[in-house]
N, C-alpha and C. Protein backbone atom coordinates (compact mmCIF):
# COMPACT_ATOMS: atom_id res chain seq x y z
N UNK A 1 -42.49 10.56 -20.42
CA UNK A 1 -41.41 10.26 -19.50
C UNK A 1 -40.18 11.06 -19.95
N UNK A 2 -39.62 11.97 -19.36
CA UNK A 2 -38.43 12.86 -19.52
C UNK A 2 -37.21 11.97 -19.06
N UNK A 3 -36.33 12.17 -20.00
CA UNK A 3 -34.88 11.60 -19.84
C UNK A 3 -33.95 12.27 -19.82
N UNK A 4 -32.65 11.50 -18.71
CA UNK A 4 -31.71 12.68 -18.27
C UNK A 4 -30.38 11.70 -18.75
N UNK A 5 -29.82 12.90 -19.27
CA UNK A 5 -28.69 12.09 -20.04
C UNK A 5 -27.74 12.17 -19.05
N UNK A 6 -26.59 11.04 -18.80
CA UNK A 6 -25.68 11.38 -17.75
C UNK A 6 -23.77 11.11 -18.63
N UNK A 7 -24.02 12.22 -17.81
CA UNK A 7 -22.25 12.41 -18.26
C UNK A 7 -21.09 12.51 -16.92
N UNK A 8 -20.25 11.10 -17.21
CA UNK A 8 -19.37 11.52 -16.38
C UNK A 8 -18.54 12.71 -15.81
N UNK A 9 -17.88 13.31 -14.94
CA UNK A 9 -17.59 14.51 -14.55
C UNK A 9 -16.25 14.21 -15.31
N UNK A 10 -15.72 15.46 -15.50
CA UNK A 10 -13.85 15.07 -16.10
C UNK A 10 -12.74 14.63 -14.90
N UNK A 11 -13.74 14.98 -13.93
CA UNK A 11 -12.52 14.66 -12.86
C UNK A 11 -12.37 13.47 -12.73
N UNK A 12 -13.29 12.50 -13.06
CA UNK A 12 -13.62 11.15 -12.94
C UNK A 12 -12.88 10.65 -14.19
N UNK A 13 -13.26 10.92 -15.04
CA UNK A 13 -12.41 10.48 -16.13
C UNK A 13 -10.85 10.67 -16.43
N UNK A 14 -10.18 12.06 -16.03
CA UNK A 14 -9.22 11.98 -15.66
C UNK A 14 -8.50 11.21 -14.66
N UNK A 15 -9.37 10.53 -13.91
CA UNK A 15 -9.11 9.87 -13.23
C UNK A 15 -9.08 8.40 -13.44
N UNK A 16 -9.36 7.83 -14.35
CA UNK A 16 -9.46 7.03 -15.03
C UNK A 16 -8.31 6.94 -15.98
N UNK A 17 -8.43 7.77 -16.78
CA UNK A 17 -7.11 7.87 -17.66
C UNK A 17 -5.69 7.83 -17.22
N UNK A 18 -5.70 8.41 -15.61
CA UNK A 18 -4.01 8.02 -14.69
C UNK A 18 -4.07 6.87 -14.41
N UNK A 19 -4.69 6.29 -13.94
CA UNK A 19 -4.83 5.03 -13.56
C UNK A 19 -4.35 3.99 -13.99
N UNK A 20 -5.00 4.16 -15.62
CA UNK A 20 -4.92 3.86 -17.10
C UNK A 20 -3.61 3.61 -17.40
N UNK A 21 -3.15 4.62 -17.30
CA UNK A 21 -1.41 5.04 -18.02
C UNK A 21 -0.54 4.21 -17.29
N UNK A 22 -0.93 4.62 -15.69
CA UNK A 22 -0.20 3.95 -14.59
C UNK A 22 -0.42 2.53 -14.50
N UNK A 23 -1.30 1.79 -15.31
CA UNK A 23 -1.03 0.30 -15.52
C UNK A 23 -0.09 -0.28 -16.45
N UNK A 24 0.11 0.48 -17.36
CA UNK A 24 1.00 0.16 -18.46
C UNK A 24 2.63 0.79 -18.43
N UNK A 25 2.83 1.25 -16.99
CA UNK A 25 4.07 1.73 -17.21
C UNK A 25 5.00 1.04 -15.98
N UNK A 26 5.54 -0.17 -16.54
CA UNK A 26 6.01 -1.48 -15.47
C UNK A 26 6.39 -1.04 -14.26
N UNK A 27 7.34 -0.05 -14.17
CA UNK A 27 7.40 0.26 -12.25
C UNK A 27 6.85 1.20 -11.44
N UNK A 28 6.01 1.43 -11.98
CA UNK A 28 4.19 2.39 -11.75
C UNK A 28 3.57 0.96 -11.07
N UNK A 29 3.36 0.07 -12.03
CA UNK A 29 2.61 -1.26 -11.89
C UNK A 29 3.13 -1.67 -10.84
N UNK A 30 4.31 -2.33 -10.82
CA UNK A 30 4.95 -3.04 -9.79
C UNK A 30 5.04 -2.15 -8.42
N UNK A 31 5.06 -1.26 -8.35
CA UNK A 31 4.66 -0.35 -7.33
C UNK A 31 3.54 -0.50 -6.27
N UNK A 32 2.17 -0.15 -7.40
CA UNK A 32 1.32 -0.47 -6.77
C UNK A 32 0.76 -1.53 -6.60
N UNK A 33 1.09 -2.69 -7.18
CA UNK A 33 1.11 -3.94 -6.75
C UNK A 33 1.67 -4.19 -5.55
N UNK A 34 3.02 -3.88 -4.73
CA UNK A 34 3.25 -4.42 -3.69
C UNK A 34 2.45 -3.35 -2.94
N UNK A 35 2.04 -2.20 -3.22
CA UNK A 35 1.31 -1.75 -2.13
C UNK A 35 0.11 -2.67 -1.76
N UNK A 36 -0.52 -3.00 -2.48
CA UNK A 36 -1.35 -3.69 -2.26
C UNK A 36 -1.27 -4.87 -1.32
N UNK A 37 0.04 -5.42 -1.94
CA UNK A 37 0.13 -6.91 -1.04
C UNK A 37 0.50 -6.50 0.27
N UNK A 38 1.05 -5.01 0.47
CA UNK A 38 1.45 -4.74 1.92
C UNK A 38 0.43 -4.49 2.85
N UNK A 39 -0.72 -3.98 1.55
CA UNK A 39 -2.06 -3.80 2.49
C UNK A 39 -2.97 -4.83 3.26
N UNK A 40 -2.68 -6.02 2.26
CA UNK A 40 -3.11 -7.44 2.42
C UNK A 40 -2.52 -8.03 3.59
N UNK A 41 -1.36 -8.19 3.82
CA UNK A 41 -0.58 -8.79 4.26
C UNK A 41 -0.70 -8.03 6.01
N UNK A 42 -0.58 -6.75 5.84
CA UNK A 42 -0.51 -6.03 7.19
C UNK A 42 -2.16 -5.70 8.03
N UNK A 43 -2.49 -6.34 6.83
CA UNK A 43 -4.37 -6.19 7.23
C UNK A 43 -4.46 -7.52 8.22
N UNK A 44 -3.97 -8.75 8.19
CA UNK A 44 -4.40 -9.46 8.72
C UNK A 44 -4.04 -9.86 10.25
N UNK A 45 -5.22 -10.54 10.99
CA UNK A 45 -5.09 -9.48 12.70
C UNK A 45 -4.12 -9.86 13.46
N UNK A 46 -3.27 -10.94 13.55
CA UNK A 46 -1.88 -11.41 13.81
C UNK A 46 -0.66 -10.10 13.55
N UNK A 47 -0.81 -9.82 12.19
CA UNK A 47 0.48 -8.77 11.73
C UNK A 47 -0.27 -7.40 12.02
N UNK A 48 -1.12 -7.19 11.54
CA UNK A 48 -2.46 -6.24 12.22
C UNK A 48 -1.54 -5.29 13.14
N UNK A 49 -1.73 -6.35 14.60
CA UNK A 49 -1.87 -5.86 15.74
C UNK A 49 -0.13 -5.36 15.97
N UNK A 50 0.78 -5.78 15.60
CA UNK A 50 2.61 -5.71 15.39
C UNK A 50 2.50 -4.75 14.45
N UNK A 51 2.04 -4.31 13.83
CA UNK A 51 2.22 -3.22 12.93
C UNK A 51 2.16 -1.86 13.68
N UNK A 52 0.79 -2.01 14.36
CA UNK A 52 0.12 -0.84 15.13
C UNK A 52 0.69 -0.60 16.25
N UNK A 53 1.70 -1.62 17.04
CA UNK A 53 2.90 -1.77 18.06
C UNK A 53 4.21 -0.96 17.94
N UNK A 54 4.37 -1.61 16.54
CA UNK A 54 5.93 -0.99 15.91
C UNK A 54 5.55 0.62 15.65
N UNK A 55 4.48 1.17 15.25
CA UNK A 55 4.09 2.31 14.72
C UNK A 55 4.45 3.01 15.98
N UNK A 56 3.42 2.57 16.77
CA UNK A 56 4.12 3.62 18.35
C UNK A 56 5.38 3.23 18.80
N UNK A 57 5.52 2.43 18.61
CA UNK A 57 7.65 2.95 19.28
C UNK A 57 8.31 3.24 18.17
N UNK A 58 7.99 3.50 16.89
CA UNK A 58 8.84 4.55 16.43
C UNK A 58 8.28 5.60 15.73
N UNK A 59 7.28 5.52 16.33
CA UNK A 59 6.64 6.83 15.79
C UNK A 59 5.17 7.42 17.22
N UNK A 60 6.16 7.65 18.78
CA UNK A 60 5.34 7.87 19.95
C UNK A 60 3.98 8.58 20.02
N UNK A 61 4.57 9.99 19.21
CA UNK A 61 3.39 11.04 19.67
C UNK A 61 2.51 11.42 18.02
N UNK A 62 2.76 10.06 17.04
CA UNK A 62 1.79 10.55 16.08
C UNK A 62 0.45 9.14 16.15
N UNK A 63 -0.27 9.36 15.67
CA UNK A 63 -1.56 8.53 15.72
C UNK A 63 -1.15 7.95 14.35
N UNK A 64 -1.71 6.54 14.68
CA UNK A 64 -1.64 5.22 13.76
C UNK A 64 -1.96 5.31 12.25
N UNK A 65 -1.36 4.44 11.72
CA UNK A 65 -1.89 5.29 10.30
C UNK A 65 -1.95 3.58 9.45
N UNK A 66 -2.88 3.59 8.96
CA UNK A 66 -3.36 2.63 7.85
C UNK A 66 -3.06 2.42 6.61
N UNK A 67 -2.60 1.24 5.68
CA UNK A 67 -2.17 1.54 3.80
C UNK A 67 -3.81 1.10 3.79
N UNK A 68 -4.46 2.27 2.90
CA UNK A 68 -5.70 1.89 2.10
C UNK A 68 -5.41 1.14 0.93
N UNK A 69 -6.83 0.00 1.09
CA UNK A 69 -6.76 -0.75 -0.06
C UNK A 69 -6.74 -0.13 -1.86
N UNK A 70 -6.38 -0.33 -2.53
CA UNK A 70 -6.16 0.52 -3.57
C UNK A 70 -7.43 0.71 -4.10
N UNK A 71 -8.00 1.32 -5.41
CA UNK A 71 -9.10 1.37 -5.63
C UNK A 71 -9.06 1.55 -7.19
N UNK A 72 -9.68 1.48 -8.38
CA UNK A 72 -9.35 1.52 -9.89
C UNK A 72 -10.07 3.10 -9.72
N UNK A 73 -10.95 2.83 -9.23
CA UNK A 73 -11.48 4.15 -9.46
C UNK A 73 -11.05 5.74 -8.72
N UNK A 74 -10.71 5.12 -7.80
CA UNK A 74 -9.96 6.58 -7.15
C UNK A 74 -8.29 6.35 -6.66
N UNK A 75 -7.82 7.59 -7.47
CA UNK A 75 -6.32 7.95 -7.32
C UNK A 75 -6.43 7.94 -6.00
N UNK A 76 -6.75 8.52 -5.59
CA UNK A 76 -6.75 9.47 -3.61
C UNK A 76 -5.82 7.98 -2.87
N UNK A 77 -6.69 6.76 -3.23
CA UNK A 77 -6.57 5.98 -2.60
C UNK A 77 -4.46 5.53 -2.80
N UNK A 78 -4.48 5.43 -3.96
CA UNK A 78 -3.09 4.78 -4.05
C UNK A 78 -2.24 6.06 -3.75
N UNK A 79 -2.45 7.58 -4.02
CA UNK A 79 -1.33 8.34 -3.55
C UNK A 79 -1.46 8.43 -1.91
N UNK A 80 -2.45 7.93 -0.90
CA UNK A 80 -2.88 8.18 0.48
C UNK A 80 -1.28 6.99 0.67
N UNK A 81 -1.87 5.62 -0.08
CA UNK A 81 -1.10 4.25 0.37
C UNK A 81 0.60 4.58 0.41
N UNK A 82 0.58 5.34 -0.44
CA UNK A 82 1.94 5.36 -0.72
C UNK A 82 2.63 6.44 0.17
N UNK A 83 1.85 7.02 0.35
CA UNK A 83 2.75 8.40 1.89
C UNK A 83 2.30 7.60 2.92
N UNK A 84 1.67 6.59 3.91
CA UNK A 84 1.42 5.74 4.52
C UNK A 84 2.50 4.83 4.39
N UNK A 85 3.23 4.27 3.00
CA UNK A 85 3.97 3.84 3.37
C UNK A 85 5.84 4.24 3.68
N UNK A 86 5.77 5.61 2.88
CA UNK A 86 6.69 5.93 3.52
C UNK A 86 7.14 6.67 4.53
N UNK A 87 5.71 7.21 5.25
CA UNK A 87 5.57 7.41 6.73
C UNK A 87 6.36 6.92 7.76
N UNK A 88 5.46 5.17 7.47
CA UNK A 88 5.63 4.09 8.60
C UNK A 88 6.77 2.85 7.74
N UNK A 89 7.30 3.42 7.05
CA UNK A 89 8.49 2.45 6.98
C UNK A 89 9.15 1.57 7.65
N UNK A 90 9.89 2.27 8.42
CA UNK A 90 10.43 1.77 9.71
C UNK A 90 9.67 0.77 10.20
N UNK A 91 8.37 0.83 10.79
CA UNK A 91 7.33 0.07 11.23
C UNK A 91 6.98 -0.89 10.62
N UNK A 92 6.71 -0.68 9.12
CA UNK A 92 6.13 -1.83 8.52
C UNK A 92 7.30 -2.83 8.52
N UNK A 93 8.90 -2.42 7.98
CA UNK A 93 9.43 -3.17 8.15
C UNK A 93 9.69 -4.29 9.65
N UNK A 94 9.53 -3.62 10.46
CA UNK A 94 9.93 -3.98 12.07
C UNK A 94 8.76 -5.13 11.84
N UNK A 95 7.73 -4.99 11.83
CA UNK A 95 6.57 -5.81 11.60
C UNK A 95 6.46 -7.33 11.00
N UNK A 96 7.23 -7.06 9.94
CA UNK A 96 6.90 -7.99 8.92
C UNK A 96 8.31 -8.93 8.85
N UNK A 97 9.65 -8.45 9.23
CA UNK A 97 10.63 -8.87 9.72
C UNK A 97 10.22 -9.99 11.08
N UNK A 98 9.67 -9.86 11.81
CA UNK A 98 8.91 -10.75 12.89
C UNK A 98 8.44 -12.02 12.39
N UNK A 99 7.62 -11.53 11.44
CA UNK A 99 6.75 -12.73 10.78
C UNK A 99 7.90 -13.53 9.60
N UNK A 100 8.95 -13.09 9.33
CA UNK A 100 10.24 -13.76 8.11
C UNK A 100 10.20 -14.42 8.32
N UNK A 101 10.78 -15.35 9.85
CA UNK A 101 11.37 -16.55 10.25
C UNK A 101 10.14 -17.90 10.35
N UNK A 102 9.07 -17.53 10.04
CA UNK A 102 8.06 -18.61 10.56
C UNK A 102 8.17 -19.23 9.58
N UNK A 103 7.53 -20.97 9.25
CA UNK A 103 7.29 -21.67 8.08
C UNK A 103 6.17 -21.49 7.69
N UNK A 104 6.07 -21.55 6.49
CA UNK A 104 4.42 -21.44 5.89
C UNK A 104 4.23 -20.09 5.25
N UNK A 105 3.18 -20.72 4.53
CA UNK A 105 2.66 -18.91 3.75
C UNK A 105 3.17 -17.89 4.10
N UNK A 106 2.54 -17.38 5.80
CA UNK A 106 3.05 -15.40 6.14
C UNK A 106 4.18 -15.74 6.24
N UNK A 107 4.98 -16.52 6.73
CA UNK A 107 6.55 -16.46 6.48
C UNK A 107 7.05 -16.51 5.43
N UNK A 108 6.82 -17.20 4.24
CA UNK A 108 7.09 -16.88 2.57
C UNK A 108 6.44 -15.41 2.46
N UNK A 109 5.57 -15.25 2.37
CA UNK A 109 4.68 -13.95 1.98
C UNK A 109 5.88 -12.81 2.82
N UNK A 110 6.39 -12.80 3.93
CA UNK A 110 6.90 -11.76 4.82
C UNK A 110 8.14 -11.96 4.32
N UNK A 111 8.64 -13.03 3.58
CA UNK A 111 10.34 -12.91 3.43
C UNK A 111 10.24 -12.05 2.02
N UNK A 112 9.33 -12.29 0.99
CA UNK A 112 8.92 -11.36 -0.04
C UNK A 112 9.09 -10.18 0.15
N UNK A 113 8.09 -9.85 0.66
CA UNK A 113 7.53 -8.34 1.17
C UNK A 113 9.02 -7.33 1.42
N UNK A 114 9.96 -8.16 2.71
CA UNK A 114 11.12 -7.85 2.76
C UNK A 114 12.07 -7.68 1.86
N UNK A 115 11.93 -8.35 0.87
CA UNK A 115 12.97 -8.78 -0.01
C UNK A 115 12.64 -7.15 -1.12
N UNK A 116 11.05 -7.35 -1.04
CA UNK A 116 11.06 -6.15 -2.40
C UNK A 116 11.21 -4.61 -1.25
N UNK A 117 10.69 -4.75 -0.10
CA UNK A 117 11.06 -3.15 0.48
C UNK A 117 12.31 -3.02 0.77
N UNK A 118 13.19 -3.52 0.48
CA UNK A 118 14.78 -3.39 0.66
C UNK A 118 14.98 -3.11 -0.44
N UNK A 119 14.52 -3.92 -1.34
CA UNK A 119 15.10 -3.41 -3.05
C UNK A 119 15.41 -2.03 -3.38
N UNK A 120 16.60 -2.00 -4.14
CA UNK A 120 16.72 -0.58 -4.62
C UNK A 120 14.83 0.14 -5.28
N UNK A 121 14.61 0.00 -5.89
CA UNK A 121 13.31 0.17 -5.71
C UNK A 121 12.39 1.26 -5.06
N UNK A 122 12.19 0.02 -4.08
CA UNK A 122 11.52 0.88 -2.86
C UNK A 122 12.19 2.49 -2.25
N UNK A 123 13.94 2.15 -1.96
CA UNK A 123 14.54 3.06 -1.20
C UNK A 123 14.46 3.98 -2.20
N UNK A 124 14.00 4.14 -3.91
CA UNK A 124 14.36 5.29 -4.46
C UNK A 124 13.02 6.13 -3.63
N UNK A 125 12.50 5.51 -3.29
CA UNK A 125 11.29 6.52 -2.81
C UNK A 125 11.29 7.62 -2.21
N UNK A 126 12.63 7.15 -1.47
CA UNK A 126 12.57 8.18 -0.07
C UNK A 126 13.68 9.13 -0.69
């Protein structure tokens, strides 16, 4: 029986190793943490559908655009999320501003969300 030794590619491992770094460096972390929760949060089909609303009136003649869920294993994914979100800014905020005023969870969860994309923070992005 012949055996095949397997070796990760470096691109993979380099890829691993940003990832890596980028967990341990607190507003790297906190970063992609709210991307995430924005992905969560705008994923679900209530805010969903107001997201994909707000996108076309302020943004007419470009096609809809999605935050991918993050991934450990591939960068692609969190640098895609993050020009996604400062794409549709405007939008996401318009969106999630809607959902602030309600009681309950998405209204806690949406007064958050707001609270950190206003943060100095966020705006260094742009």
């Amino acid at each position: 029986m012949s055996r095949v030794i397997y070796v990760h590619c470096f691109a993979y491992r380099l890829n691993l190793v940003v990832v890596d770094i980028s967990r341990g460096v607190g507003r790297i972390s906190d970063m992609f943490g709210m991307l995430q929760l924005l992905h969560n949060f705008l994923s679900s089909s209530v805010v969903h559908v107001r997201y994909l609303v707000a996108q076309k009136f302020f943004q007419p003649n470009s096609r809809t655009r999605e935050i991918p869920s993050l991934s450990y294993t591939r960068w692609i994914c969190r640098q895609e999320a993050t020009e996604v979100v400062l794409c549709t800014l405007p939008a996401i905020t318009s969106a999630i501003d809607e959902f602030a005023e309600e009681v309950g969870n998405r209204g806690n969860n949406a007064r958050i969300l707001l609270s950190q994309i206003t943060s100095c923070f966020v705006t260094q992005w742009l």
